[in-house]
C-alpha atoms as a PDB file:
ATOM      1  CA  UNK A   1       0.000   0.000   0.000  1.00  0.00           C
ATOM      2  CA  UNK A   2       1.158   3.278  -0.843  1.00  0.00           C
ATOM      3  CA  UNK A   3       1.786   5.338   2.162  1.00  0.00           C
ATOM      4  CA  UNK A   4       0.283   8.782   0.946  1.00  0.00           C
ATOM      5  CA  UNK A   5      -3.257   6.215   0.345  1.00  0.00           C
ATOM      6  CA  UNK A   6      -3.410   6.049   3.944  1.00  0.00           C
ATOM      7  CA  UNK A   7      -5.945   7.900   6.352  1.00  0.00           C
ATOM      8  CA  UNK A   8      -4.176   9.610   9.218  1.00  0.00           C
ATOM      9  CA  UNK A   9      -1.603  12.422   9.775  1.00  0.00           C
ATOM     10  CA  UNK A  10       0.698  12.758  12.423  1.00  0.00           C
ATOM     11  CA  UNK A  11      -0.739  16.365  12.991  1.00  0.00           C
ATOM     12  CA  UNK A  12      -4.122  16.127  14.236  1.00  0.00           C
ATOM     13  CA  UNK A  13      -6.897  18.740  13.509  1.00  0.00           C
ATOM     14  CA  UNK A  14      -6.829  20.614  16.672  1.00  0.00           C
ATOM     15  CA  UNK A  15      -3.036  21.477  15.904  1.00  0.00           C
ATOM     16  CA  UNK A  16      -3.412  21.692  12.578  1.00  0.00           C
ATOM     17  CA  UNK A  17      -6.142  25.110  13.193  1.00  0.00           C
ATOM     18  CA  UNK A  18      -3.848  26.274  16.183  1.00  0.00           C
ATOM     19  CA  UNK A  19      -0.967  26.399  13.988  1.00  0.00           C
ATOM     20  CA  UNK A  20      -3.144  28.504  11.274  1.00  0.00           C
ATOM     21  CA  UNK A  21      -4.292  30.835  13.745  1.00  0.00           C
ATOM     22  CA  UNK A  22      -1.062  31.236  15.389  1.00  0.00           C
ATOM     23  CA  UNK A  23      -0.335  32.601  11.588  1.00  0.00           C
ATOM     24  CA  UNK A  24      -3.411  34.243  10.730  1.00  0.00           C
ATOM     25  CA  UNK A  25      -4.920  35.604  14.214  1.00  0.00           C
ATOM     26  CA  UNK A  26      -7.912  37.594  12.096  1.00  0.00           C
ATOM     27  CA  UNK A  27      -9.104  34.904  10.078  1.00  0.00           C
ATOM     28  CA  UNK A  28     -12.405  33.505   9.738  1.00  0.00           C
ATOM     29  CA  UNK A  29     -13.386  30.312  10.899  1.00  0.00           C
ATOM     30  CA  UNK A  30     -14.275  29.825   6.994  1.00  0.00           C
ATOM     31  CA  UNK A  31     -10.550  30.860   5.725  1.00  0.00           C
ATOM     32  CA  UNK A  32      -9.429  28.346   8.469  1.00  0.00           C
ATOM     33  CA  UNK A  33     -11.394  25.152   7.640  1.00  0.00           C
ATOM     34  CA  UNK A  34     -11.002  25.799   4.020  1.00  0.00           C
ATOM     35  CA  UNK A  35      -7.075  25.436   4.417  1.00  0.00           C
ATOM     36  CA  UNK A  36      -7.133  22.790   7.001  1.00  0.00           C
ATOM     37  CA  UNK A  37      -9.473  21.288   4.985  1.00  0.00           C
ATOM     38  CA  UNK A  38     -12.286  20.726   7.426  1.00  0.00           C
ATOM     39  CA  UNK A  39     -15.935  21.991   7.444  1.00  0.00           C
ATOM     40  CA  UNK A  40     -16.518  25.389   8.671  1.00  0.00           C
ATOM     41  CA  UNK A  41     -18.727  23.690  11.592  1.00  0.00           C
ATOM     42  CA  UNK A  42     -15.334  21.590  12.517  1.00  0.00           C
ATOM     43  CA  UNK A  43     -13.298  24.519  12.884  1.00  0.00           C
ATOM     44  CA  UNK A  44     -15.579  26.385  14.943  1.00  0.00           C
ATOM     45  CA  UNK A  45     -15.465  22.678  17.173  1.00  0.00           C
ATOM     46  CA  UNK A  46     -12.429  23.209  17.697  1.00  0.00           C
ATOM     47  CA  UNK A  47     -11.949  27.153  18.219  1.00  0.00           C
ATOM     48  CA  UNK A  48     -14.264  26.661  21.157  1.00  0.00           C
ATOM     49  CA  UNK A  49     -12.425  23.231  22.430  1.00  0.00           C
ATOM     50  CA  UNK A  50      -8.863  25.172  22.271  1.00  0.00           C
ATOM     51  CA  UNK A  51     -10.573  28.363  23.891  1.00  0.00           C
ATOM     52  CA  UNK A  52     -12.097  26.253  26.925  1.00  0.00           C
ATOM     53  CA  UNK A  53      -8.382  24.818  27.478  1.00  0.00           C
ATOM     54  CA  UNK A  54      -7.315  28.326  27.648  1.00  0.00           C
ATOM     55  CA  UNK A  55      -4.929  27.883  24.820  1.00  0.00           C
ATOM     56  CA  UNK A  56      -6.482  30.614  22.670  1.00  0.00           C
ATOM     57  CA  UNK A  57      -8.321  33.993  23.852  1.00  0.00           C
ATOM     58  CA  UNK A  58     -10.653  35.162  21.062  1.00  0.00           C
ATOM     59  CA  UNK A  59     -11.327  39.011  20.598  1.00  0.00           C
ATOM     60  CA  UNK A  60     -14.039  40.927  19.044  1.00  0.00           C
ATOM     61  CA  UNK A  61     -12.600  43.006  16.908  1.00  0.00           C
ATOM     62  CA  UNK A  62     -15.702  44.916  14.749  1.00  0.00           C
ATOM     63  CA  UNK A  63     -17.706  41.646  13.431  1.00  0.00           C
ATOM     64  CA  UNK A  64     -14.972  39.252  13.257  1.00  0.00           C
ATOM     65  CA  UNK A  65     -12.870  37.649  15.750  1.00  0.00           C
ATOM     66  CA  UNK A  66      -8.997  37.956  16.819  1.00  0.00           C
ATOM     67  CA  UNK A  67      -7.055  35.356  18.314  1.00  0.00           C
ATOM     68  CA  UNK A  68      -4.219  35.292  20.738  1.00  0.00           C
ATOM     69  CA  UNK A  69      -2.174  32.198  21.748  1.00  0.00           C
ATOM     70  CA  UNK A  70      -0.994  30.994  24.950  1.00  0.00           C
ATOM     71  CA  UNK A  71       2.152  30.250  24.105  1.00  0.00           C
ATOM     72  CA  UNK A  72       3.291  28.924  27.561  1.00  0.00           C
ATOM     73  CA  UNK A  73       0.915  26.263  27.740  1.00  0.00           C
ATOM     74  CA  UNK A  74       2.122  22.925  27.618  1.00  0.00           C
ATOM     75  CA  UNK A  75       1.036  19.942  24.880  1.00  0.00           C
ATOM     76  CA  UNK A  76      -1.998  17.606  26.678  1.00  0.00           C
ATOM     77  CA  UNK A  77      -0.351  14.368  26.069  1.00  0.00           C
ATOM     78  CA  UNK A  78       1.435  13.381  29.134  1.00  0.00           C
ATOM     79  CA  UNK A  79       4.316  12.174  27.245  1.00  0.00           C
ATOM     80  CA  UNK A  80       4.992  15.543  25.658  1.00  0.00           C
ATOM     81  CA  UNK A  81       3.627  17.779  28.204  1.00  0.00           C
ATOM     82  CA  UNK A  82       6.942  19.244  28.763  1.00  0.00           C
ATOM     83  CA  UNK A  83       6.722  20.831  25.269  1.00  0.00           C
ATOM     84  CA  UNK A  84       5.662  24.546  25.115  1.00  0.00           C
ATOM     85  CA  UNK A  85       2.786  25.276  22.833  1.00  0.00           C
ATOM     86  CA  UNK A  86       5.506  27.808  21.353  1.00  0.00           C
ATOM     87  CA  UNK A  87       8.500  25.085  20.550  1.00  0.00           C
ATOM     88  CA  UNK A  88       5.157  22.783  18.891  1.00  0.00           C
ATOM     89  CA  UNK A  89       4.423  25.911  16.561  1.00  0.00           C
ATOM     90  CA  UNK A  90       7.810  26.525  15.829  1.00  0.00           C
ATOM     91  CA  UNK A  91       8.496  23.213  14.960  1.00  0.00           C
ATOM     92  CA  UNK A  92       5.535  23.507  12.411  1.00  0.00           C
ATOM     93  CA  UNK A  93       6.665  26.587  10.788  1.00  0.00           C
ATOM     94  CA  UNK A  94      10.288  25.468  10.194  1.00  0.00           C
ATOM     95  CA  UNK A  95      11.469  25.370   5.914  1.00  0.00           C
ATOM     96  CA  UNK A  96      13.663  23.124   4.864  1.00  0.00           C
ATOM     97  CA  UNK A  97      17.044  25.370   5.917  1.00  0.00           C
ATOM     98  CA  UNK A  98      15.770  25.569   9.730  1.00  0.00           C
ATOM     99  CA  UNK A  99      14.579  21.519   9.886  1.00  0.00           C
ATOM    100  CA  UNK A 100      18.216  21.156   8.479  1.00  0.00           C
ATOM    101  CA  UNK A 101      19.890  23.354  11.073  1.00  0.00           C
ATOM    102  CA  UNK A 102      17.918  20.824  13.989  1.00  0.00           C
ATOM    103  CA  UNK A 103      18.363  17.234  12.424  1.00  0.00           C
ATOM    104  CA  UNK A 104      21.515  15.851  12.343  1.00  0.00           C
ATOM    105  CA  UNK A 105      21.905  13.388   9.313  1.00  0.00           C
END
């Protein structure tokens, strides 16, 4: 079986819309699921599951909404929860040059 045939992502969906919002803090729930590529009703799921865990503060800003991360949070899993939500978002917005800098080959 061809590996990109598969169903599952190491990323899950939850990190997948932090990491977008950590990059796009004014975007709509709609800009958001359609480049996660989840439904709109998904997204907003998981907005409001990441705002209860106090990893995201949303902000009315006219009619739309503005997000700020906490960034000293820890990841949930108790086998990573001495990673800062900041080192898991960097890690997701390294190119190729930075990933090289960090791997040794």
């Amino acid at each position: 079986m061809n590996p990109n045939e598969t169903n599952w992502h190491f990323i899950t969906n939850h990190g997948l819309v932090l990491s977008y919002i950590a990059n796009n803090p004014s975007h709509t729930a709609r800009e958001i699921s359609n480049e996660v590529n989840i439904t709109e009703r998904t997204t907003h799921k998981i907005i409001k599951d990441l705002e209860i865990a106090g990893y995201i503060k949303k902000e009315k800003q006219g009619r739309n909404n503005s997000y700020t991360i906490e960034t000293d949070l820890r990841l949930r899993h108790p086998s990573k929860d001495h990673v800062s939500i900041s080192k898991f978002l960097d890690a997701l917005s390294l190119d190729e040059t930075d990933y090289k800098k960090h791997i040794n080959y």
